[in-house]
C-alpha atoms as a PDB file:
ATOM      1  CA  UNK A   1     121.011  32.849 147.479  1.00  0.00           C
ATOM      2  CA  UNK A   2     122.360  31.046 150.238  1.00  0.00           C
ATOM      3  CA  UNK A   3     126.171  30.221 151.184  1.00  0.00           C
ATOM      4  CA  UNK A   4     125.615  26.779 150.196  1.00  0.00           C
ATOM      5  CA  UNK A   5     124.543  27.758 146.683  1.00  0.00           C
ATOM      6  CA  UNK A   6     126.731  30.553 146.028  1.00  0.00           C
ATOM      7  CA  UNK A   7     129.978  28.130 147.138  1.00  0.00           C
ATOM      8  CA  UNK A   8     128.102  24.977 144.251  1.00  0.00           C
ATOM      9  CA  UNK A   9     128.306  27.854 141.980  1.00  0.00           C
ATOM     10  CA  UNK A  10     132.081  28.855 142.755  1.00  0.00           C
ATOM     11  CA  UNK A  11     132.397  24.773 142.459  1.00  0.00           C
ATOM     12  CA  UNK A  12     130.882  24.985 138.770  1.00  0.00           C
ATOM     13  CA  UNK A  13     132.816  27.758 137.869  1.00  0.00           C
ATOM     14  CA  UNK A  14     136.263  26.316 139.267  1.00  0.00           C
ATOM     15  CA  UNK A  15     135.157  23.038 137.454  1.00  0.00           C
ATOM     16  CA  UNK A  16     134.607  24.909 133.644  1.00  0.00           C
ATOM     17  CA  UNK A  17     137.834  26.789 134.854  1.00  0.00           C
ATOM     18  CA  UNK A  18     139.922  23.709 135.093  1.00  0.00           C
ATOM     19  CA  UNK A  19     138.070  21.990 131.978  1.00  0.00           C
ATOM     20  CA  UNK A  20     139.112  24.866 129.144  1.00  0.00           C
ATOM     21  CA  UNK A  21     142.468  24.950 131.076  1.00  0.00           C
ATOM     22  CA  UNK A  22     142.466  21.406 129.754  1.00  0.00           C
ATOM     23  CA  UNK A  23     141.629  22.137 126.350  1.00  0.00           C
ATOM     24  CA  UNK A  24     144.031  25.364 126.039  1.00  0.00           C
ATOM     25  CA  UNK A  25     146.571  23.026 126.938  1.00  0.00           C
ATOM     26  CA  UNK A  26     146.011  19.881 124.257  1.00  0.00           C
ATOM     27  CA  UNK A  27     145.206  22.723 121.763  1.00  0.00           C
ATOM     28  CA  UNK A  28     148.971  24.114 122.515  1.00  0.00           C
ATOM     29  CA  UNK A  29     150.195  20.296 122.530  1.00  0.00           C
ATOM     30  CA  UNK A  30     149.284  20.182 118.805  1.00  0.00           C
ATOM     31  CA  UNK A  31     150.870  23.884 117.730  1.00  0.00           C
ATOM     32  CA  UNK A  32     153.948  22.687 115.623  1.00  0.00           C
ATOM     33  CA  UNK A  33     157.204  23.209 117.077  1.00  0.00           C
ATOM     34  CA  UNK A  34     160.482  24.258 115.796  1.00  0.00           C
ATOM     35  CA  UNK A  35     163.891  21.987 116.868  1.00  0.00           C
ATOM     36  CA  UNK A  36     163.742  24.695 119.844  1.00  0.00           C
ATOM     37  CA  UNK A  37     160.771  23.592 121.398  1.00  0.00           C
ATOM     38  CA  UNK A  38     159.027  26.943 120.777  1.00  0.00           C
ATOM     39  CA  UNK A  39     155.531  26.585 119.287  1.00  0.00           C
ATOM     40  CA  UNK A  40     156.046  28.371 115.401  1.00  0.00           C
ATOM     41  CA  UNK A  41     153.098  30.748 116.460  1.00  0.00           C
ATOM     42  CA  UNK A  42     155.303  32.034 118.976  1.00  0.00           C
ATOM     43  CA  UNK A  43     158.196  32.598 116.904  1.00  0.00           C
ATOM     44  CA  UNK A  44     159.579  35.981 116.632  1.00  0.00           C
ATOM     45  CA  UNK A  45     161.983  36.984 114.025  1.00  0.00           C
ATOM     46  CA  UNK A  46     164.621  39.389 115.436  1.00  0.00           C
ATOM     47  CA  UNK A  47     166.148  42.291 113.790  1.00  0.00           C
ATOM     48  CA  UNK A  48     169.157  43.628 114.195  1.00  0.00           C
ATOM     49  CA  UNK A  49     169.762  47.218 115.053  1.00  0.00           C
ATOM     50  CA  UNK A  50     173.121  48.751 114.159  1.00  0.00           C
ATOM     51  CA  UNK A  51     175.199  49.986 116.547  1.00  0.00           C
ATOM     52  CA  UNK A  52     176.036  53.240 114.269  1.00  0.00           C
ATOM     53  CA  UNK A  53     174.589  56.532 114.724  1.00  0.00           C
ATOM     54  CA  UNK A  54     171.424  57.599 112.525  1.00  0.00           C
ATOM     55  CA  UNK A  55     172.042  60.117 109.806  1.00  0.00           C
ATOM     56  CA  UNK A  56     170.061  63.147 111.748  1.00  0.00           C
ATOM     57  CA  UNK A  57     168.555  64.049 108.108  1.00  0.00           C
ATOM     58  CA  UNK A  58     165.803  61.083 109.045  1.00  0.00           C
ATOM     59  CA  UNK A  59     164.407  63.610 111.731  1.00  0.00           C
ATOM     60  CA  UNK A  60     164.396  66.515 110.051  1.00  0.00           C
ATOM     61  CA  UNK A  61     160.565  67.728 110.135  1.00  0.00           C
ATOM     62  CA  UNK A  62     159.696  65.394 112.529  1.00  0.00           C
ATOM     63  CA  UNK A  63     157.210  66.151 115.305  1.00  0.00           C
ATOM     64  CA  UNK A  64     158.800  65.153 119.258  1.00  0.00           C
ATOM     65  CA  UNK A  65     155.973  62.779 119.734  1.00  0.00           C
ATOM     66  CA  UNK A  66     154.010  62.674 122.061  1.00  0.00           C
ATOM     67  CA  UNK A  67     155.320  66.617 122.778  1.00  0.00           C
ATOM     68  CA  UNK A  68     153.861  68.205 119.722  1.00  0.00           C
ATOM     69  CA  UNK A  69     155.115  70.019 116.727  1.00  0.00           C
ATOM     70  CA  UNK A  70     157.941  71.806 117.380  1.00  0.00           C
ATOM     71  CA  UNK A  71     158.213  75.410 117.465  1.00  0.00           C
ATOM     72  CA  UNK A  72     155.084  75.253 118.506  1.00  0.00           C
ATOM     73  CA  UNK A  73     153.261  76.217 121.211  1.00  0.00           C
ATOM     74  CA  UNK A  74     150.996  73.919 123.578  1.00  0.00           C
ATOM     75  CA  UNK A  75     147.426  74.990 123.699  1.00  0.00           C
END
C-alpha cells in the first residue's frame, strides 16, 4: 500500500469519523431536557447520606472485602 493510499484511507476514516460525530450530536439534540438543560437520560437522582454514625450491629459478620473473612487466614 502506498503513502498515498494509506493517507485516502486515513481521509475516509476521518470523513465517517466526523459524519457519526454528526449524528451523535442531532441524536443528543432530540434527548428531552429538564428546565436544567440536562438531557433526562442523564439525570441522576441523589441520595442523601446522613451525617450520623452507623449502628456497628450492620457489620457484624461481615467479611473486610476485598481482605477476606476475618479470622481467617490468607492462603
Amino acid at each position: 500500500m502506498s503513502l498515498h493510499d494509506e493517507l485516502a484511507a486515513v481521509r475516509r476514516s476521518l470523513d465517517d469519523l466526523v459524519r457519526t460525530v454528526g449524528r451523535l450530536e442531532q441524536s443528543i439534540a432530540r434527548l428531552p431536557r429538564d428546565p436544567l438543560g440536562v438531557p433526562a437520560a442523564d439525570r441522576v437522582d441523589l441520595v442523601a447520606v446522613p451525617d450520623t454514625p452507623y449502628d456497628g450491629a450492620l457489620w457484624t459478620d461481615s467479611d473486610d472485602e476485598g481482605l477476606g473473612a476475618r479470622y481467617r487466614r490468607a492462603p
